[in-house]
C-alpha atoms as a PDB file:
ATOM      1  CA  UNK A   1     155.651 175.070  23.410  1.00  0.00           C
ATOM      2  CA  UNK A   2     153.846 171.889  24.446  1.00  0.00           C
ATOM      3  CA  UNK A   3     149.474 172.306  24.532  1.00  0.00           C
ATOM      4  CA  UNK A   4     148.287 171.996  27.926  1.00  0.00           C
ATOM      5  CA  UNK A   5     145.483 169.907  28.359  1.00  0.00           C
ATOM      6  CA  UNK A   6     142.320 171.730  29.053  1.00  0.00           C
ATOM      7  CA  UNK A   7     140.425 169.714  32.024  1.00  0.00           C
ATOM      8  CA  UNK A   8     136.349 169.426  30.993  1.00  0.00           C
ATOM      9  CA  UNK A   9     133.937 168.416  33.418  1.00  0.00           C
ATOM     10  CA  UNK A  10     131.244 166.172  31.802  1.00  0.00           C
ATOM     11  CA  UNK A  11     128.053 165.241  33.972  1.00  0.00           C
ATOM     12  CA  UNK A  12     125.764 161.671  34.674  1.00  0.00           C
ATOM     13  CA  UNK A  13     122.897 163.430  35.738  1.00  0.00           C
ATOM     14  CA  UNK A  14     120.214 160.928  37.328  1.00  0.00           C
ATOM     15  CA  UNK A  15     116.668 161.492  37.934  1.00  0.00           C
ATOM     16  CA  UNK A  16     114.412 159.003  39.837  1.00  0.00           C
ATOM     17  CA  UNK A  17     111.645 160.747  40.685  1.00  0.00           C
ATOM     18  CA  UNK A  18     108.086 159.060  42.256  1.00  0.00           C
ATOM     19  CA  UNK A  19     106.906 159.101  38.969  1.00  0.00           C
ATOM     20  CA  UNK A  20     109.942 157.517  37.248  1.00  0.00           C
ATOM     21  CA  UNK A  21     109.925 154.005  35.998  1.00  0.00           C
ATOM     22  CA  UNK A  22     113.619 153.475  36.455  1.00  0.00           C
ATOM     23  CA  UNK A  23     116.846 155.381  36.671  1.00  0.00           C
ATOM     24  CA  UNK A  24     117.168 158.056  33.702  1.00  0.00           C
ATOM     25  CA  UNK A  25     120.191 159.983  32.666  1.00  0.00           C
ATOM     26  CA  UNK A  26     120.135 163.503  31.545  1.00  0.00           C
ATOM     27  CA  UNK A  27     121.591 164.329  27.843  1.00  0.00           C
ATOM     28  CA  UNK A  28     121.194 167.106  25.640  1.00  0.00           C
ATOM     29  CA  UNK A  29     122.434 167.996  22.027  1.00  0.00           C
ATOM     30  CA  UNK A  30     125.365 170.114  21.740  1.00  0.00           C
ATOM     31  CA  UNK A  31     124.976 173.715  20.625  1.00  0.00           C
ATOM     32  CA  UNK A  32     127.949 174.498  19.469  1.00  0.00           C
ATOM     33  CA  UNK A  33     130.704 172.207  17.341  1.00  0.00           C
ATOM     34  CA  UNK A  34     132.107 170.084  17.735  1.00  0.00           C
ATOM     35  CA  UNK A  35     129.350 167.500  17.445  1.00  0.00           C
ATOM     36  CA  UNK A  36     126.845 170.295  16.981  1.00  0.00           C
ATOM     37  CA  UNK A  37     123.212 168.735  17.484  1.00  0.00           C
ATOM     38  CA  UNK A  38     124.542 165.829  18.693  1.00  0.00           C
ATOM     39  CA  UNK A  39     123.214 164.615  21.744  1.00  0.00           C
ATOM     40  CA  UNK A  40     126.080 164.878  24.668  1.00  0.00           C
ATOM     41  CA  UNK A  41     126.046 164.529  28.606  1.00  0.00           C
ATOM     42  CA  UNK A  42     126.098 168.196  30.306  1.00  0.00           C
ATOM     43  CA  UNK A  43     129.743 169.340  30.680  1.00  0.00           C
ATOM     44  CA  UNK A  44     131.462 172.684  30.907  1.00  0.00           C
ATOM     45  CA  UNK A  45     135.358 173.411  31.002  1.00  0.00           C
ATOM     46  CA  UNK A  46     137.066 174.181  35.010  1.00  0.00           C
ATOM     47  CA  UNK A  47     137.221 177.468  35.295  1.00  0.00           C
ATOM     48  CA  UNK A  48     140.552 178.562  37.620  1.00  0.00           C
ATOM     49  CA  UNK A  49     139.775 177.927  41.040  1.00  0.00           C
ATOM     50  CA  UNK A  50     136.630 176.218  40.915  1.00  0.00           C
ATOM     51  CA  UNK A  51     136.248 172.914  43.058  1.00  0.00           C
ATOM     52  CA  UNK A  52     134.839 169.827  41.029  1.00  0.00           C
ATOM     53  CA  UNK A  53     131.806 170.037  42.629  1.00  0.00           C
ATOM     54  CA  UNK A  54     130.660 173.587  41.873  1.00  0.00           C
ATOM     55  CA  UNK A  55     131.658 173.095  38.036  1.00  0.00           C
ATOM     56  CA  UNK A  56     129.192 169.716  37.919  1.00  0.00           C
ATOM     57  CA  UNK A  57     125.828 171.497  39.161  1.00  0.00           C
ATOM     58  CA  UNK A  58     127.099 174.821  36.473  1.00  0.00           C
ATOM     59  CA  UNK A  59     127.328 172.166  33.904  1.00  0.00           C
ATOM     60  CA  UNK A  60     123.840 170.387  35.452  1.00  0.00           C
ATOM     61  CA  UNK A  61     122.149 174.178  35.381  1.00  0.00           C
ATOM     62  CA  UNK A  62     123.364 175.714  32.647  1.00  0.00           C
ATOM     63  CA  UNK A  63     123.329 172.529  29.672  1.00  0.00           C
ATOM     64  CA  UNK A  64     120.146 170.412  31.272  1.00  0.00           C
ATOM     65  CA  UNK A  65     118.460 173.799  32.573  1.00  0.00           C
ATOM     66  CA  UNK A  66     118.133 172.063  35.775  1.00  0.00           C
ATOM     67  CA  UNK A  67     117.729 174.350  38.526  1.00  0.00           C
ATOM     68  CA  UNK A  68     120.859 174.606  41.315  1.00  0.00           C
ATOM     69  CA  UNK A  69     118.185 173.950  44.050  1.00  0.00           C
ATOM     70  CA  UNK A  70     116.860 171.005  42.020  1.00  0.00           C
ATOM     71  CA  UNK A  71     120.706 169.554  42.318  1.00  0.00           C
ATOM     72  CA  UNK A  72     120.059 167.124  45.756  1.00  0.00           C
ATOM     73  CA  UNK A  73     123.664 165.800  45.275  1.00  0.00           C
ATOM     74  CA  UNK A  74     126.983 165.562  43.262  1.00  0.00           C
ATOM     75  CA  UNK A  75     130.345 163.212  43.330  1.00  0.00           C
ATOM     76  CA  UNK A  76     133.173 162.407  41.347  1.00  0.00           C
ATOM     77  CA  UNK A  77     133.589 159.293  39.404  1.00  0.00           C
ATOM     78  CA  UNK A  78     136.517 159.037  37.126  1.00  0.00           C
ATOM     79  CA  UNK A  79     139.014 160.774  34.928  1.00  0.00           C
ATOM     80  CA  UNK A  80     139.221 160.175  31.422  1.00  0.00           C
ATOM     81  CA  UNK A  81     142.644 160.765  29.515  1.00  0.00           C
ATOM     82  CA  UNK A  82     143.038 159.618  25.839  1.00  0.00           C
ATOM     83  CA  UNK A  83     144.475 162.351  24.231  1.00  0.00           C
ATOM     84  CA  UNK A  84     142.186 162.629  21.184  1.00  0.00           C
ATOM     85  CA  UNK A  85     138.744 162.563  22.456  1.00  0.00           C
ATOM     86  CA  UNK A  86     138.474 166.017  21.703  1.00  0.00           C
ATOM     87  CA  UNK A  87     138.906 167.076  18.061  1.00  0.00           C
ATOM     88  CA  UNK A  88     139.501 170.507  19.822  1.00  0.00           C
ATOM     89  CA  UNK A  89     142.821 169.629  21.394  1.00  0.00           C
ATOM     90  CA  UNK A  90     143.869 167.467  24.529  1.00  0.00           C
ATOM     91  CA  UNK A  91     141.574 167.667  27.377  1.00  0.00           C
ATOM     92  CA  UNK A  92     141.297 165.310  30.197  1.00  0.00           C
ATOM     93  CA  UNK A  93     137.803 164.650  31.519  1.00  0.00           C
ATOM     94  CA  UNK A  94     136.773 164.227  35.080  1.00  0.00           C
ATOM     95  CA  UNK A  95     133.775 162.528  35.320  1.00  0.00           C
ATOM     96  CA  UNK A  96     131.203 163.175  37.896  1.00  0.00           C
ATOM     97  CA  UNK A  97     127.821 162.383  38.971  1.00  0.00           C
ATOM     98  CA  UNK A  98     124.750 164.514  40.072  1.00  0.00           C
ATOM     99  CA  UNK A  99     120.965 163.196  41.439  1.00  0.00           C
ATOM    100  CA  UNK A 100     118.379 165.374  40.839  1.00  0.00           C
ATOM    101  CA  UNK A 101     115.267 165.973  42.116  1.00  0.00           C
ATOM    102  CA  UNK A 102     111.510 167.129  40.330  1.00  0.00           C
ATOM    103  CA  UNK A 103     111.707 170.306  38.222  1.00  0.00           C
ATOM    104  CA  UNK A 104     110.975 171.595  35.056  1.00  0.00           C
ATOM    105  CA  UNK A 105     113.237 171.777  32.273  1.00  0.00           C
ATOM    106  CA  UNK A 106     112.609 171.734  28.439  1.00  0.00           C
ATOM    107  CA  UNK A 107     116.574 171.526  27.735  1.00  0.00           C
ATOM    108  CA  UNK A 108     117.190 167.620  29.016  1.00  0.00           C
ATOM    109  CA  UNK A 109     116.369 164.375  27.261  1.00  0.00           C
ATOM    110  CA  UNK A 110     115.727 161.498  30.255  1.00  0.00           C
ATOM    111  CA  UNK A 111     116.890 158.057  28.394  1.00  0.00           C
ATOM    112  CA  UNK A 112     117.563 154.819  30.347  1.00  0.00           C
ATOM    113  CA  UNK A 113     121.005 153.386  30.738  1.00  0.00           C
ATOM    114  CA  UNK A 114     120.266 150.872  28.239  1.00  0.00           C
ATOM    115  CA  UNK A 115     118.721 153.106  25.251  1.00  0.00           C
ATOM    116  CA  UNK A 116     122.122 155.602  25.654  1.00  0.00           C
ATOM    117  CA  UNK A 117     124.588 155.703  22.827  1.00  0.00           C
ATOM    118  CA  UNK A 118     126.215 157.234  19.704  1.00  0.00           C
ATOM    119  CA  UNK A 119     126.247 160.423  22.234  1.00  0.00           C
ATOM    120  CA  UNK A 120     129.281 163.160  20.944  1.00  0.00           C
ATOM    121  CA  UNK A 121     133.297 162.944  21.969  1.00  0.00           C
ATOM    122  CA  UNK A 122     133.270 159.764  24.707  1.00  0.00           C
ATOM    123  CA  UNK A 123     130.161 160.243  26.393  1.00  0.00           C
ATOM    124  CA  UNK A 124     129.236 156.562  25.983  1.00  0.00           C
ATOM    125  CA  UNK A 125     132.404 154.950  26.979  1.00  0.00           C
ATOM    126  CA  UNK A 126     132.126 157.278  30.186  1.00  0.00           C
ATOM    127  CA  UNK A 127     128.635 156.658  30.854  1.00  0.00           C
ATOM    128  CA  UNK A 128     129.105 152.377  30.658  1.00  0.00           C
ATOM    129  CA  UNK A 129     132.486 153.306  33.167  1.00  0.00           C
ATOM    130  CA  UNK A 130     130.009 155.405  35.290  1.00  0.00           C
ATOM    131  CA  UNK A 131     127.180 153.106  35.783  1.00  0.00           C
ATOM    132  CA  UNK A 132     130.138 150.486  36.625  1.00  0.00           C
ATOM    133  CA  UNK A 133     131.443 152.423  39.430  1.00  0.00           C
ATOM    134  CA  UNK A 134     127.749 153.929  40.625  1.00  0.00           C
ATOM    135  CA  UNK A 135     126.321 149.846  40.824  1.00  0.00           C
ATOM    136  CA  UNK A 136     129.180 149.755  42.979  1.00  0.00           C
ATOM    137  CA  UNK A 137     128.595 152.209  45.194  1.00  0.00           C
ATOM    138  CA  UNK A 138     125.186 151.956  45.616  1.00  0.00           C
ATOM    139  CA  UNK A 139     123.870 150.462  49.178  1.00  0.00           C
ATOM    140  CA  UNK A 140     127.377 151.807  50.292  1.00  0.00           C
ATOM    141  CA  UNK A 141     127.756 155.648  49.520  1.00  0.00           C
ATOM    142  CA  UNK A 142     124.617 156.518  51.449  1.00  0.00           C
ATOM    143  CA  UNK A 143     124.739 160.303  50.165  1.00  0.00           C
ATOM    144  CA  UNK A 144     124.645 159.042  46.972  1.00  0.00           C
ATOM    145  CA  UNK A 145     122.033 156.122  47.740  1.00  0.00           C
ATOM    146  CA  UNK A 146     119.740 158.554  49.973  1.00  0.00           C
ATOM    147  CA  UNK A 147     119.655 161.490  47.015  1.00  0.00           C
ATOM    148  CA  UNK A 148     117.837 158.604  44.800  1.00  0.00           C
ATOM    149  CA  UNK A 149     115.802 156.871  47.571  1.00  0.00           C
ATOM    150  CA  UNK A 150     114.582 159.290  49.862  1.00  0.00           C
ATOM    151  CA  UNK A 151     114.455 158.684  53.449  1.00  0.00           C
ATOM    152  CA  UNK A 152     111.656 156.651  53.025  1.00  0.00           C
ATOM    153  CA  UNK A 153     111.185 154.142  50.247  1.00  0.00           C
ATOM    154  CA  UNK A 154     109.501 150.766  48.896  1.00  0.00           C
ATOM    155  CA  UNK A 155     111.648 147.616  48.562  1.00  0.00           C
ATOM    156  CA  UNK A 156     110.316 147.682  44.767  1.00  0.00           C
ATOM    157  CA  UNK A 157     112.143 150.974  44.707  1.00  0.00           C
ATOM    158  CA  UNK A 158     115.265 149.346  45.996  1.00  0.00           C
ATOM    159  CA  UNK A 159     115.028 146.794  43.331  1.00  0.00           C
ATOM    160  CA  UNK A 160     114.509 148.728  39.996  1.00  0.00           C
ATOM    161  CA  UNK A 161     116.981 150.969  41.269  1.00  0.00           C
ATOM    162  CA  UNK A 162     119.973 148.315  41.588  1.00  0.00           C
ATOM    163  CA  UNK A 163     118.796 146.522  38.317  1.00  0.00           C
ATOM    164  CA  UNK A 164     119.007 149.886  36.290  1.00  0.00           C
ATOM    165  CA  UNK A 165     122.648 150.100  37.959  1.00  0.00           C
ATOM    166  CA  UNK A 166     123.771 146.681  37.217  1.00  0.00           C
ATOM    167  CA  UNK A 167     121.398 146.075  34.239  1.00  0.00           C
ATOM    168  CA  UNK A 168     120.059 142.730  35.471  1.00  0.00           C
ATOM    169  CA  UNK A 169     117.564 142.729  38.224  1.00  0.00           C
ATOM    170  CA  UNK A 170     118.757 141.726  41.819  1.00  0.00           C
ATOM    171  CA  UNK A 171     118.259 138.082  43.731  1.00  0.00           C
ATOM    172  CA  UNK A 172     115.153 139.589  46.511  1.00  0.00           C
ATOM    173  CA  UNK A 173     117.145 137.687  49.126  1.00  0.00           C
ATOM    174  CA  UNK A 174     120.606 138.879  48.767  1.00  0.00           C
ATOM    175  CA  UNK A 175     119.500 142.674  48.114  1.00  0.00           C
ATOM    176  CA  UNK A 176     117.265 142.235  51.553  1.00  0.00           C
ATOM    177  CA  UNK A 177     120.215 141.602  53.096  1.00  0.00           C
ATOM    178  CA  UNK A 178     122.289 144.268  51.917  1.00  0.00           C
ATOM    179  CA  UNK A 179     119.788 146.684  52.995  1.00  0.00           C
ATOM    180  CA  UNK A 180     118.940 144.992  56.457  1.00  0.00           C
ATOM    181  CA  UNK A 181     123.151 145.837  56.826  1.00  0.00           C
ATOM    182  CA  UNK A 182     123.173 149.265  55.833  1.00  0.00           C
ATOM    183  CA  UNK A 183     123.757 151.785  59.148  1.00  0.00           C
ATOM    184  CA  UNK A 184     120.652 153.323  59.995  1.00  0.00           C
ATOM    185  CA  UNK A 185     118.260 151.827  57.627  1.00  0.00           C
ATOM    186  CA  UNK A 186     115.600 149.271  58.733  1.00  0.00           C
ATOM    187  CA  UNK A 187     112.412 147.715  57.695  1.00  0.00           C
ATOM    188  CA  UNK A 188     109.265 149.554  59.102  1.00  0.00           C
ATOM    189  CA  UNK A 189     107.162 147.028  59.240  1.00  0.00           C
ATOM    190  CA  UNK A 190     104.547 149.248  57.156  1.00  0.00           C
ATOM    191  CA  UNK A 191     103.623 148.018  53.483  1.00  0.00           C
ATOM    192  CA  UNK A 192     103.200 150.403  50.728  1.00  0.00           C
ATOM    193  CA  UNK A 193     100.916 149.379  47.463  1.00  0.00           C
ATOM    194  CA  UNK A 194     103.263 150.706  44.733  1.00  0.00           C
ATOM    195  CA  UNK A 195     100.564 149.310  41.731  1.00  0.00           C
ATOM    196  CA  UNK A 196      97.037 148.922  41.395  1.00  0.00           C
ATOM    197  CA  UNK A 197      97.762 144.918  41.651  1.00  0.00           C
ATOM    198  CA  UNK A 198      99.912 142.681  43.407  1.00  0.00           C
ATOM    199  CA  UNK A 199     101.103 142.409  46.864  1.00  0.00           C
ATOM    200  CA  UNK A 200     102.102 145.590  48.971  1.00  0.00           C
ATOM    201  CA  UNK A 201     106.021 146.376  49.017  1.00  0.00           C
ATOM    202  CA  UNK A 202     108.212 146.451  52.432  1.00  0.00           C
ATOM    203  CA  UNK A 203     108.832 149.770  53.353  1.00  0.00           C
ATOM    204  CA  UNK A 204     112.387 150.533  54.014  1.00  0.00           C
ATOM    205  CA  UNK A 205     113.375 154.020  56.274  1.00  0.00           C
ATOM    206  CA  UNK A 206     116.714 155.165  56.924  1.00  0.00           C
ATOM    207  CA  UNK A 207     116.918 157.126  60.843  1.00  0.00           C
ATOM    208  CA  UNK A 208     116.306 160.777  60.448  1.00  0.00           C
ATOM    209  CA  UNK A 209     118.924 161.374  62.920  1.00  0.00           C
ATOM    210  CA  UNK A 210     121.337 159.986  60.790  1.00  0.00           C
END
């Protein structure tokens, strides 16, 4: 009889918090083999019946020790099909994203985008796909965008956000615009002083009754 393939869900956690210099994704090492004590983003296999979504924050809580209330926000990214990426057997993986927000964990390693690789099975093919598709929803999939912002945030926030996305930093002018289009965000008028020197950044809002 013909394996099934056994469908994994595999986790880009991100954590931007007020204290964060840029976007960081969570990783931890494996426990178990394959790849045991290599360092691997959070996954967990579908259990029957379980929706995407509820499988991603298990995966989140249970391999990053991230809290479920700590878990602002989750989505689905891709699905990743080459039959040997698991030495295990075939197993398809479905890709999805989480934000989180400040809490404790001693489980999770935070490394930028850029620093990520040699992680176990494909993790770093899926991450480089990932941050592809996330620069390209940011500014557009506001539940995604708003989990990493805030309601309330500085236009320097809005700029080391897209360049840890894209990995180059943005043109001021275009990204201004981009924002100044987005439903239910404006420009307060207010400036915030983000570092001890330089000039105070824009502050951007989105409408709380959106």
């Amino acid at each position: 009889m013909e394996q099934q393939s056994a469908v994994s869900i595999d986790v880009i956690t991100l954590r931007y918090g007020s204290e964060d210099a840029t976007v960081t994704v969570g990783i931890a090492p494996r426990q178990w083999d394959p790849f045991a004590g290599e360092r691997a983003l959070p996954g967990v296999l579908l259990h029957r019946g379980e929706r995407l979504a509820t499988a991603a924050r298990r995966a989140v809580s249970t391999k990053l020790g991230v809290p479920e209330d700590s878990i602002v926000a989750v989505g689905q990214v891709a699905t990743f099909d080459e039959p040997n990426r698991d030495p295990r057997g075939p197993t398809l993986s479905i890709a999805m994203w989480a934000v989180v927000g400040e809490h404790e964990s001693e489980l999770a390693e935070w490394v930028p985008f850029d620093a990520l690789a040699d992680l176990a099975f494909d993790h770093t093919q899926i991450i480089a796909a990932a941050r592809t598709h996330l620069a390209g929803i940011l500014w557009k999939d506001l539940t995604f965008t708003r989990a990493l912002t805030g309601d309330r945030f500085p236009a320097t926030r809005a700029v080391e956000l897209t360049a840890a996305l894209q990995g180059a930093r943005p043109d001021p002018g275009n990204l201004n615009r981009t924002l100044a289009a987005i439903p239910g965000l404006a420009r307060t008028g207010e400036r915030l002083r983000v570092k001890a020197t330089g000039r105070p950044a824009a502050l951007w809002a989105f409408d709380p009754a959106d």
